[in-house]
PDB file of N, CA and C in Angstrom:
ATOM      1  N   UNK A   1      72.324  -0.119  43.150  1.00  0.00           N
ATOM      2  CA  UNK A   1      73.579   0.457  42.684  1.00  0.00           C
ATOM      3  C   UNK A   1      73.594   1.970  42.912  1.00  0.00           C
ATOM      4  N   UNK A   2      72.435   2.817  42.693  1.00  0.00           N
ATOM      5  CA  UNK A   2      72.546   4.025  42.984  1.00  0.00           C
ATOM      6  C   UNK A   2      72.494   4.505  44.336  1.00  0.00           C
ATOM      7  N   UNK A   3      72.018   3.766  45.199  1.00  0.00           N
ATOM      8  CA  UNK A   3      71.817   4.073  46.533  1.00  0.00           C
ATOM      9  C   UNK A   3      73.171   3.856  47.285  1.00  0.00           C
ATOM     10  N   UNK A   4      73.863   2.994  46.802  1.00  0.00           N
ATOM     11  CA  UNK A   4      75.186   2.931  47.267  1.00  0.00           C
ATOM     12  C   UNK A   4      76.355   4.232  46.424  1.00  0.00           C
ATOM     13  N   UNK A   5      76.077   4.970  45.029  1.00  0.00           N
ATOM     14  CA  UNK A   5      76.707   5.615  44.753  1.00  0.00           C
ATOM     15  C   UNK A   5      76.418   6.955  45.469  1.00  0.00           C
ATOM     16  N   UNK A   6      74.922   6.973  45.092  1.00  0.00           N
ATOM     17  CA  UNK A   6      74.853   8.076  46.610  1.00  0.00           C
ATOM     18  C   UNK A   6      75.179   8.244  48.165  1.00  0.00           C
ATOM     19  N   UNK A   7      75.555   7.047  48.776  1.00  0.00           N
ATOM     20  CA  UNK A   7      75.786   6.891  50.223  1.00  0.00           C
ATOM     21  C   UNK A   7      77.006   7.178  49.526  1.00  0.00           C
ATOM     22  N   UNK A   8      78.070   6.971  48.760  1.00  0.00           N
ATOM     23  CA  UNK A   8      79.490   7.299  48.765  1.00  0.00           C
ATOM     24  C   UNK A   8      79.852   8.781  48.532  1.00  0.00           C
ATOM     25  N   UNK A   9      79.085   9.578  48.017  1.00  0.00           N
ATOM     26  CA  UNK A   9      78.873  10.740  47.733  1.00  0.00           C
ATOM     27  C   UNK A   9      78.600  11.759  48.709  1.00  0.00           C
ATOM     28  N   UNK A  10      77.542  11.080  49.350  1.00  0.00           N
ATOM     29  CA  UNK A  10      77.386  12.066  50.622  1.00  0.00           C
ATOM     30  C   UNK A  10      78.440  12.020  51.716  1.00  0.00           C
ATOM     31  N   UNK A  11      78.961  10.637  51.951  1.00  0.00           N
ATOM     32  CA  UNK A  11      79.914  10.500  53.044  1.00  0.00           C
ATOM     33  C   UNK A  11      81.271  11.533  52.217  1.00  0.00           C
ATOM     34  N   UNK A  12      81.468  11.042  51.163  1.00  0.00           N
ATOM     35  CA  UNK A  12      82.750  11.977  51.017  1.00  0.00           C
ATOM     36  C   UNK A  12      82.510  13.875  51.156  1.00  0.00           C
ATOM     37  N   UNK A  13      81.354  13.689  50.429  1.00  0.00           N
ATOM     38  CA  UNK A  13      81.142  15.301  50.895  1.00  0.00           C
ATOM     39  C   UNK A  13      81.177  15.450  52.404  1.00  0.00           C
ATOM     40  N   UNK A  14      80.608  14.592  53.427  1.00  0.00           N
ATOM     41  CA  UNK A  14      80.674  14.891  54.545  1.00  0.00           C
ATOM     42  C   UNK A  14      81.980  14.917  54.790  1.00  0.00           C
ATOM     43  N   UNK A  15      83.273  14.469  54.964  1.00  0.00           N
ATOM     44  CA  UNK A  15      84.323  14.236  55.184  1.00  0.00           C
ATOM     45  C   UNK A  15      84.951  15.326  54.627  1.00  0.00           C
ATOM     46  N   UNK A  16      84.896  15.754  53.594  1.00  0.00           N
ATOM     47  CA  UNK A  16      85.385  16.742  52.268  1.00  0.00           C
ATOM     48  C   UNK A  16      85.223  18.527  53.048  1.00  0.00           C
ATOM     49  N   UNK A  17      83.777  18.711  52.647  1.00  0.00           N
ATOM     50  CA  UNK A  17      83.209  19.956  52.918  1.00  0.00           C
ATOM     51  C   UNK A  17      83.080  20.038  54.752  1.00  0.00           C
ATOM     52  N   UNK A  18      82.185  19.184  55.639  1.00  0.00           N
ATOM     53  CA  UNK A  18      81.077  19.158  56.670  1.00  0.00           C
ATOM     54  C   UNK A  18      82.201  19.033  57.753  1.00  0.00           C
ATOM     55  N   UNK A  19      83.096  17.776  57.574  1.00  0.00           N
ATOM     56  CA  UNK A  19      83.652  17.329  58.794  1.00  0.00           C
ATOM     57  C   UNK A  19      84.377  18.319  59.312  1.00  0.00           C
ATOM     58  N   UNK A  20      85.264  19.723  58.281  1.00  0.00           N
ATOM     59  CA  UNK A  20      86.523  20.269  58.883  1.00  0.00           C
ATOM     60  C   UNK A  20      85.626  21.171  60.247  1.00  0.00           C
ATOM     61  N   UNK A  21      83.963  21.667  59.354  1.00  0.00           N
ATOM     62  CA  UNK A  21      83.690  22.636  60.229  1.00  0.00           C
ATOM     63  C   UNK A  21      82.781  22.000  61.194  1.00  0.00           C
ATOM     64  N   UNK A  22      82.601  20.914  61.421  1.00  0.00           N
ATOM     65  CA  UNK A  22      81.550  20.175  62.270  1.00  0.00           C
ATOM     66  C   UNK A  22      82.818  19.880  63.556  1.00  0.00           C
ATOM     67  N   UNK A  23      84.245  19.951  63.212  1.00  0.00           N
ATOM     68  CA  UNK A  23      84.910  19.986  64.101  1.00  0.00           C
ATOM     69  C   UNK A  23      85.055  20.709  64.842  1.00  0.00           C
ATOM     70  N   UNK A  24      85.193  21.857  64.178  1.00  0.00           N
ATOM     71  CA  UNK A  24      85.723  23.426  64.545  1.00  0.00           C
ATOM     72  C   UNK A  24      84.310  23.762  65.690  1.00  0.00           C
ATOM     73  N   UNK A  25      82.795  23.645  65.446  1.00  0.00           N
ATOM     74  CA  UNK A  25      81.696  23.370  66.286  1.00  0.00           C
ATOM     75  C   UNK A  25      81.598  23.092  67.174  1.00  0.00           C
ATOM     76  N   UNK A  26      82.202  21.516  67.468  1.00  0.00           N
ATOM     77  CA  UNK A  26      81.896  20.713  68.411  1.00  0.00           C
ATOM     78  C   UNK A  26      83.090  20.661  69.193  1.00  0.00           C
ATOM     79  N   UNK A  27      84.278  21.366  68.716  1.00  0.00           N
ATOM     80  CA  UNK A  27      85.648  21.743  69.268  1.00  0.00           C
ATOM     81  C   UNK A  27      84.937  23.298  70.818  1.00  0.00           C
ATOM     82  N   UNK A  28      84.352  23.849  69.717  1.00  0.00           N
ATOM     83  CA  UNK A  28      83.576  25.210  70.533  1.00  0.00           C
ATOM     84  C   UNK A  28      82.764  24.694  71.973  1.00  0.00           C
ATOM     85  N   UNK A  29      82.003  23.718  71.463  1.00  0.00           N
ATOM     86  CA  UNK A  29      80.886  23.381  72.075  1.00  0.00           C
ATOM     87  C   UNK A  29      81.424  22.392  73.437  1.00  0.00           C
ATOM     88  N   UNK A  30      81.993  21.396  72.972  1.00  0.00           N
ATOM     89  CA  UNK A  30      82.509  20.223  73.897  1.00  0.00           C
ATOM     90  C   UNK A  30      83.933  20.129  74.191  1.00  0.00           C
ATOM     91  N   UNK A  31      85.085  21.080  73.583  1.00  0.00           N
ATOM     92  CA  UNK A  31      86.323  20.995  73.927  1.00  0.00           C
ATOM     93  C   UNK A  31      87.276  20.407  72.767  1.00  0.00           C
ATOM     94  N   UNK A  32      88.378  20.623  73.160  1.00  0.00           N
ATOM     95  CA  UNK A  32      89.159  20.493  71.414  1.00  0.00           C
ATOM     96  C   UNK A  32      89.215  19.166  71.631  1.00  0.00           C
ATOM     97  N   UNK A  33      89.298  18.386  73.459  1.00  0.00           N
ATOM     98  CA  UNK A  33      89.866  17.315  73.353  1.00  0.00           C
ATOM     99  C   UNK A  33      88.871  16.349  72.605  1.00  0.00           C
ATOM    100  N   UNK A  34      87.135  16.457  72.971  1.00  0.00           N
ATOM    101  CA  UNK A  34      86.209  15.500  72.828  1.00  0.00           C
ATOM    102  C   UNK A  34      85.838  15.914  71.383  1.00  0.00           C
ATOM    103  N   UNK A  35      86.369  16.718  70.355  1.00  0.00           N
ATOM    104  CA  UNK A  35      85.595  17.137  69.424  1.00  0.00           C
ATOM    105  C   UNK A  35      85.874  16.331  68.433  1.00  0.00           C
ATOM    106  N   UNK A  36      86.757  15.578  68.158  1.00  0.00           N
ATOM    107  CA  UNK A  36      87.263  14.276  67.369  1.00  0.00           C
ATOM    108  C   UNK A  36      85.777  13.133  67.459  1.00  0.00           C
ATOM    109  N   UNK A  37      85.906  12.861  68.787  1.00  0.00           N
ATOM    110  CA  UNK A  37      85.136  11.425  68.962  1.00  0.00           C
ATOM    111  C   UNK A  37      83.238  12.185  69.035  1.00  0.00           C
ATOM    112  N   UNK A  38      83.071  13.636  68.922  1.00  0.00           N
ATOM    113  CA  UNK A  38      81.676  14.066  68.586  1.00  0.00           C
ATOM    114  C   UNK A  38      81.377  13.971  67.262  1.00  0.00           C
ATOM    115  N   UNK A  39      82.313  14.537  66.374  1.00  0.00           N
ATOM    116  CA  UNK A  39      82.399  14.577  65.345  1.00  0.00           C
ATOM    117  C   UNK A  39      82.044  13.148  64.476  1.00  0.00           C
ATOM    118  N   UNK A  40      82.545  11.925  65.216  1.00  0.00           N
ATOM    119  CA  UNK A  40      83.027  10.649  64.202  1.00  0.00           C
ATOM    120  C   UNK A  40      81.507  10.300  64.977  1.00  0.00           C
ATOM    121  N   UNK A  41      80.851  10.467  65.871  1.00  0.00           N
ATOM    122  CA  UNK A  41      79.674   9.960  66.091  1.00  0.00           C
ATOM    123  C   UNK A  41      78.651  10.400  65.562  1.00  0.00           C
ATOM    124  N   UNK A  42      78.537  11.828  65.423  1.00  0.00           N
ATOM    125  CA  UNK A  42      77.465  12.785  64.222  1.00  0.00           C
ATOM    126  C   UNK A  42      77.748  11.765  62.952  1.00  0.00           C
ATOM    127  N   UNK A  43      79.075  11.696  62.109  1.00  0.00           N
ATOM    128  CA  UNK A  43      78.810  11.256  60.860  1.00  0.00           C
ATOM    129  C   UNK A  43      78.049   9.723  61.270  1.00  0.00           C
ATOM    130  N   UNK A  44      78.476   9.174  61.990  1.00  0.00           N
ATOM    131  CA  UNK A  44      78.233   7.426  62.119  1.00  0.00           C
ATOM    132  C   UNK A  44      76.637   7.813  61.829  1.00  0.00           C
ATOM    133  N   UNK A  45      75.919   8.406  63.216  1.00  0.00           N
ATOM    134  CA  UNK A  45      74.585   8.709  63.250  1.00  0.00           C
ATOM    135  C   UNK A  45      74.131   9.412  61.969  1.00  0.00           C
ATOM    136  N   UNK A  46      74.685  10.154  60.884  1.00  0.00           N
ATOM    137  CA  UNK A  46      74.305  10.717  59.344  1.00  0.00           C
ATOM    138  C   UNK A  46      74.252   9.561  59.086  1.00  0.00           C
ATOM    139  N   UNK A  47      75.100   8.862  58.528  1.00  0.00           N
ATOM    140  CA  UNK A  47      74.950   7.498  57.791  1.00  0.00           C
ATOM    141  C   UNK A  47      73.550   6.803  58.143  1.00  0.00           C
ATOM    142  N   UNK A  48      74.056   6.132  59.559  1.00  0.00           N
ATOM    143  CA  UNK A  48      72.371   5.515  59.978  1.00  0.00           C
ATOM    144  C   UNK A  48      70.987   6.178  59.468  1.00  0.00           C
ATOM    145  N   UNK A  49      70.895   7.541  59.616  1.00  0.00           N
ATOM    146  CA  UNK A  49      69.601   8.158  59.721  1.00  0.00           C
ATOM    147  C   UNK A  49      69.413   7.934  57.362  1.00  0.00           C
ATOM    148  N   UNK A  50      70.550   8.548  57.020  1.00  0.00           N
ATOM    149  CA  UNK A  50      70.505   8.240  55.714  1.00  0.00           C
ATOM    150  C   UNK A  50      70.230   6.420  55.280  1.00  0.00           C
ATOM    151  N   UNK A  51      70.758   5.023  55.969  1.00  0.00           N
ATOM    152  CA  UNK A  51      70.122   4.313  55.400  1.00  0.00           C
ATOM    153  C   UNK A  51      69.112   3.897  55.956  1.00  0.00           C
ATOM    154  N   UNK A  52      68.725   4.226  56.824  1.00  0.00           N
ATOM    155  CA  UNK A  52      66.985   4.420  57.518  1.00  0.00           C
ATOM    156  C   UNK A  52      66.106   4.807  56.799  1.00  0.00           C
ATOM    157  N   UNK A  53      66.184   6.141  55.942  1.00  0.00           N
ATOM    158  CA  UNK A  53      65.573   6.895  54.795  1.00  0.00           C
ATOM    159  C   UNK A  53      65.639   6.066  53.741  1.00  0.00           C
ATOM    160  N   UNK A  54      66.609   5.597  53.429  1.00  0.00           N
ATOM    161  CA  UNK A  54      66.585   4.634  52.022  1.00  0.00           C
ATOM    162  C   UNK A  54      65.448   3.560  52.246  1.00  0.00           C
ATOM    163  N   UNK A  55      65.894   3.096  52.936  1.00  0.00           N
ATOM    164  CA  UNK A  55      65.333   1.240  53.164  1.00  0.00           C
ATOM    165  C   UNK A  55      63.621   1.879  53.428  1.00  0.00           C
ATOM    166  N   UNK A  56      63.237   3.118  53.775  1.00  0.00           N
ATOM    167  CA  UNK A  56      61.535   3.783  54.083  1.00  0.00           C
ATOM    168  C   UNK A  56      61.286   3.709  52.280  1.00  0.00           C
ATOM    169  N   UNK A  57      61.885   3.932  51.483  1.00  0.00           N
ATOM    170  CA  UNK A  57      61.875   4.535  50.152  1.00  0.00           C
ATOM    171  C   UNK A  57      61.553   3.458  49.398  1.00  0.00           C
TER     172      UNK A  57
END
């Protein structure tokens, strides 16, 4: 139960706080057009690496 209240927590903070400027980044880095679909692949890959860490725990 807590591991799922924490995965909801972090994703919204990611979305909340991380995503506006992880855009603005990868907008710099890769172009305004590709910075959408960099962006939604960083969080996908956060998630994974976060329940990778859990399930080690």
């Amino acid at each position: 139960m807590l591991n799922g209240i924490v995965e909801l927590v972090l994703v919204l903070a990611t979305i909340v706080y991380i995503y506006p400027f992880m855009k603005s980044v990868a907008g710099s880095l890769v172009g305004k057009k590709h910075a959408e679909v960099s962006v939604i692949v960083a969080v996908i890959a956060s998630i994974y690496t976060l329940r990778e860490v859990q399930s080690l725990i």
